[in-house]
C-alpha atoms as a PDB file:
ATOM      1  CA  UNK A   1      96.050  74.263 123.195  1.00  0.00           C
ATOM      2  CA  UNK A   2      93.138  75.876 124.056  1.00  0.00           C
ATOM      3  CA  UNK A   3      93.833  79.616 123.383  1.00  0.00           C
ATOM      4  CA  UNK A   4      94.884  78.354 119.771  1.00  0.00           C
ATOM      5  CA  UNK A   5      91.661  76.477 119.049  1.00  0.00           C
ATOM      6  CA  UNK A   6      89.628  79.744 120.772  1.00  0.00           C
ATOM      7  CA  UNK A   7      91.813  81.683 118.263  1.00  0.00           C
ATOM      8  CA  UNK A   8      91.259  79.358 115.334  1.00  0.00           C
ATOM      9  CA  UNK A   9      87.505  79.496 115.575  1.00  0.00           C
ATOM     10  CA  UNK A  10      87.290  83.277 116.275  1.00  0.00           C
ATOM     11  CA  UNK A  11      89.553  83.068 112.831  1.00  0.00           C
ATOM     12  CA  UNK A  12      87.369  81.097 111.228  1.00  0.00           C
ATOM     13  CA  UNK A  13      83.819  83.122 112.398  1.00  0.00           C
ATOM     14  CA  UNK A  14      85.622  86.273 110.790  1.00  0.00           C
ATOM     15  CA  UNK A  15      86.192  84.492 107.511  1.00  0.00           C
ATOM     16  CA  UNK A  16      82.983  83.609 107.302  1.00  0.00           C
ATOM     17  CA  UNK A  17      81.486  86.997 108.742  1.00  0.00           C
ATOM     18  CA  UNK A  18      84.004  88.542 105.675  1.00  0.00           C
ATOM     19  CA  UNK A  19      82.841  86.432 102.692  1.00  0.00           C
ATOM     20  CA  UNK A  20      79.155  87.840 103.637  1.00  0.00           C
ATOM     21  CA  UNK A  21      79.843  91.197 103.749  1.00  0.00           C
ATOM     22  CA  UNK A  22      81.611  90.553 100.295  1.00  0.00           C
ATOM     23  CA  UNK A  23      78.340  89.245  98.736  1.00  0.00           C
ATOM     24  CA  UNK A  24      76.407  92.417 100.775  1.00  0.00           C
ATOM     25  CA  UNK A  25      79.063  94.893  99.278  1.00  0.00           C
ATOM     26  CA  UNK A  26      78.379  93.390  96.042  1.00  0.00           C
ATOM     27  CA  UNK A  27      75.008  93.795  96.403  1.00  0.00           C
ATOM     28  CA  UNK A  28      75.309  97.601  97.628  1.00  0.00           C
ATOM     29  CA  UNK A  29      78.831  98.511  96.551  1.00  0.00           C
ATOM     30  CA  UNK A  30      77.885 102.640  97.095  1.00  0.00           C
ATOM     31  CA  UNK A  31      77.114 101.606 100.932  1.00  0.00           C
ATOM     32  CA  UNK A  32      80.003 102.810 103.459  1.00  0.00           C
ATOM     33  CA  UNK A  33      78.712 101.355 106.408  1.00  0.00           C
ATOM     34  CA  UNK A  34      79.360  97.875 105.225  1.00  0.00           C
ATOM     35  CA  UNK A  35      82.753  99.148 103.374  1.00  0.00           C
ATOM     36  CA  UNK A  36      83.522 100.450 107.064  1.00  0.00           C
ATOM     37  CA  UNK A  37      82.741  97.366 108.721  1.00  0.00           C
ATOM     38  CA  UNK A  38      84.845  95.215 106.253  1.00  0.00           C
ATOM     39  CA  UNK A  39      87.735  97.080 106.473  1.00  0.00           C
ATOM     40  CA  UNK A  40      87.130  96.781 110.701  1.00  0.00           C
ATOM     41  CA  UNK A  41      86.407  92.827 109.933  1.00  0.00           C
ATOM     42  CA  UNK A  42      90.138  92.728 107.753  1.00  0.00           C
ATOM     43  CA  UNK A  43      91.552  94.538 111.215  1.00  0.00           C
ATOM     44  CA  UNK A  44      90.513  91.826 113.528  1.00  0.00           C
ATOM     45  CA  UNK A  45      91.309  89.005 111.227  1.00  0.00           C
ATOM     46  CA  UNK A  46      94.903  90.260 110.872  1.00  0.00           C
ATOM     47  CA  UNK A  47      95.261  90.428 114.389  1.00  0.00           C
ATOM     48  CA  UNK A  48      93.765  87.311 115.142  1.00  0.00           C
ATOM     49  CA  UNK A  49      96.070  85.870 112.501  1.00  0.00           C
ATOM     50  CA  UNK A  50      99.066  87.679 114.445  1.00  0.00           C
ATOM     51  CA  UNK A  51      97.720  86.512 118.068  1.00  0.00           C
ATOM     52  CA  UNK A  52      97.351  82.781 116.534  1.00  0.00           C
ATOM     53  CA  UNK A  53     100.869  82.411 115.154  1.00  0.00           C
ATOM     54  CA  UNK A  54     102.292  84.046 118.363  1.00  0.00           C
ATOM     55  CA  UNK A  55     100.207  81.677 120.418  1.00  0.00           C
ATOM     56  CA  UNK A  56     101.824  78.606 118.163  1.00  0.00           C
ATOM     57  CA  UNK A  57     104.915  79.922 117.901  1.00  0.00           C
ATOM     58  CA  UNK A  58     104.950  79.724 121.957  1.00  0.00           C
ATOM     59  CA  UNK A  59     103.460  76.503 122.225  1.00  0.00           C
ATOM     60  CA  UNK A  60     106.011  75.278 119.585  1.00  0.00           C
ATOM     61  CA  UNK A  61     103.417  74.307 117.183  1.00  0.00           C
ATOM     62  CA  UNK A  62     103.796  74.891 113.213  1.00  0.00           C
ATOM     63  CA  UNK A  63     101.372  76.566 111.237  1.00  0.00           C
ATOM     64  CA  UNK A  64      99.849  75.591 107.697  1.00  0.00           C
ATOM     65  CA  UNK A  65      97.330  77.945 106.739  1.00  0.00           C
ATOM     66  CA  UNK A  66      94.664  77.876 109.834  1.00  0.00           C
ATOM     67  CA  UNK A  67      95.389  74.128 110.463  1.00  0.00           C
ATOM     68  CA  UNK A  68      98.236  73.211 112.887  1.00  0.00           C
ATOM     69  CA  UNK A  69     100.216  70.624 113.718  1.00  0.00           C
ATOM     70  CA  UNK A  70     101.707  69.829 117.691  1.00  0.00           C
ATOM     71  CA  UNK A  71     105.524  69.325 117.155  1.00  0.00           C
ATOM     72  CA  UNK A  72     105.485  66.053 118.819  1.00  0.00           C
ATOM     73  CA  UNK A  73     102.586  64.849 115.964  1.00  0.00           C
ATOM     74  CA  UNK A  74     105.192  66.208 112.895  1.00  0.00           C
ATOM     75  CA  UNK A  75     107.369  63.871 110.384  1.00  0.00           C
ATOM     76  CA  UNK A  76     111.160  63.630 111.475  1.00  0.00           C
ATOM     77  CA  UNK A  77     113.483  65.241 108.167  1.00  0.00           C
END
């Protein structure tokens, strides 16, 4: 499970790295360098979203937002 927490936290830094350069842009919306590097930042979240839910898929875990839940820990139907 350890490539899907690594994944999860480098998830979660990028978030976080995105909702400051949100309150920067807002700040300086005429500046391209930090419209450049939030459009980079959106890159690497979406594949870090894709790598994540390929990583779960394979470990046969289900995703709920960034929170997961091992297959053997989920509620029988």
């Amino acid at each position: 499970m350890s490539v899907a927490v690594h994944l999860q936290e480098q998830l979660q830094k990028t978030d976080d790295l995105i909702a400051s350069l949100h309150r920067e842009i807002a700040a300086d919306p005429d500046s391209l360098s930090l419209q450049v590097t939030l459009v980079s930042l959106e890159k690497r979240h979406r594949k870090l979203e894709k790598e994540l839910l390929s990583e779960l898929k394979y470990q046969h875990v289900e995703s709920f937002g960034h929170r997961t839940i091992a297959e053997e820990e989920q509620p029988l139907s």
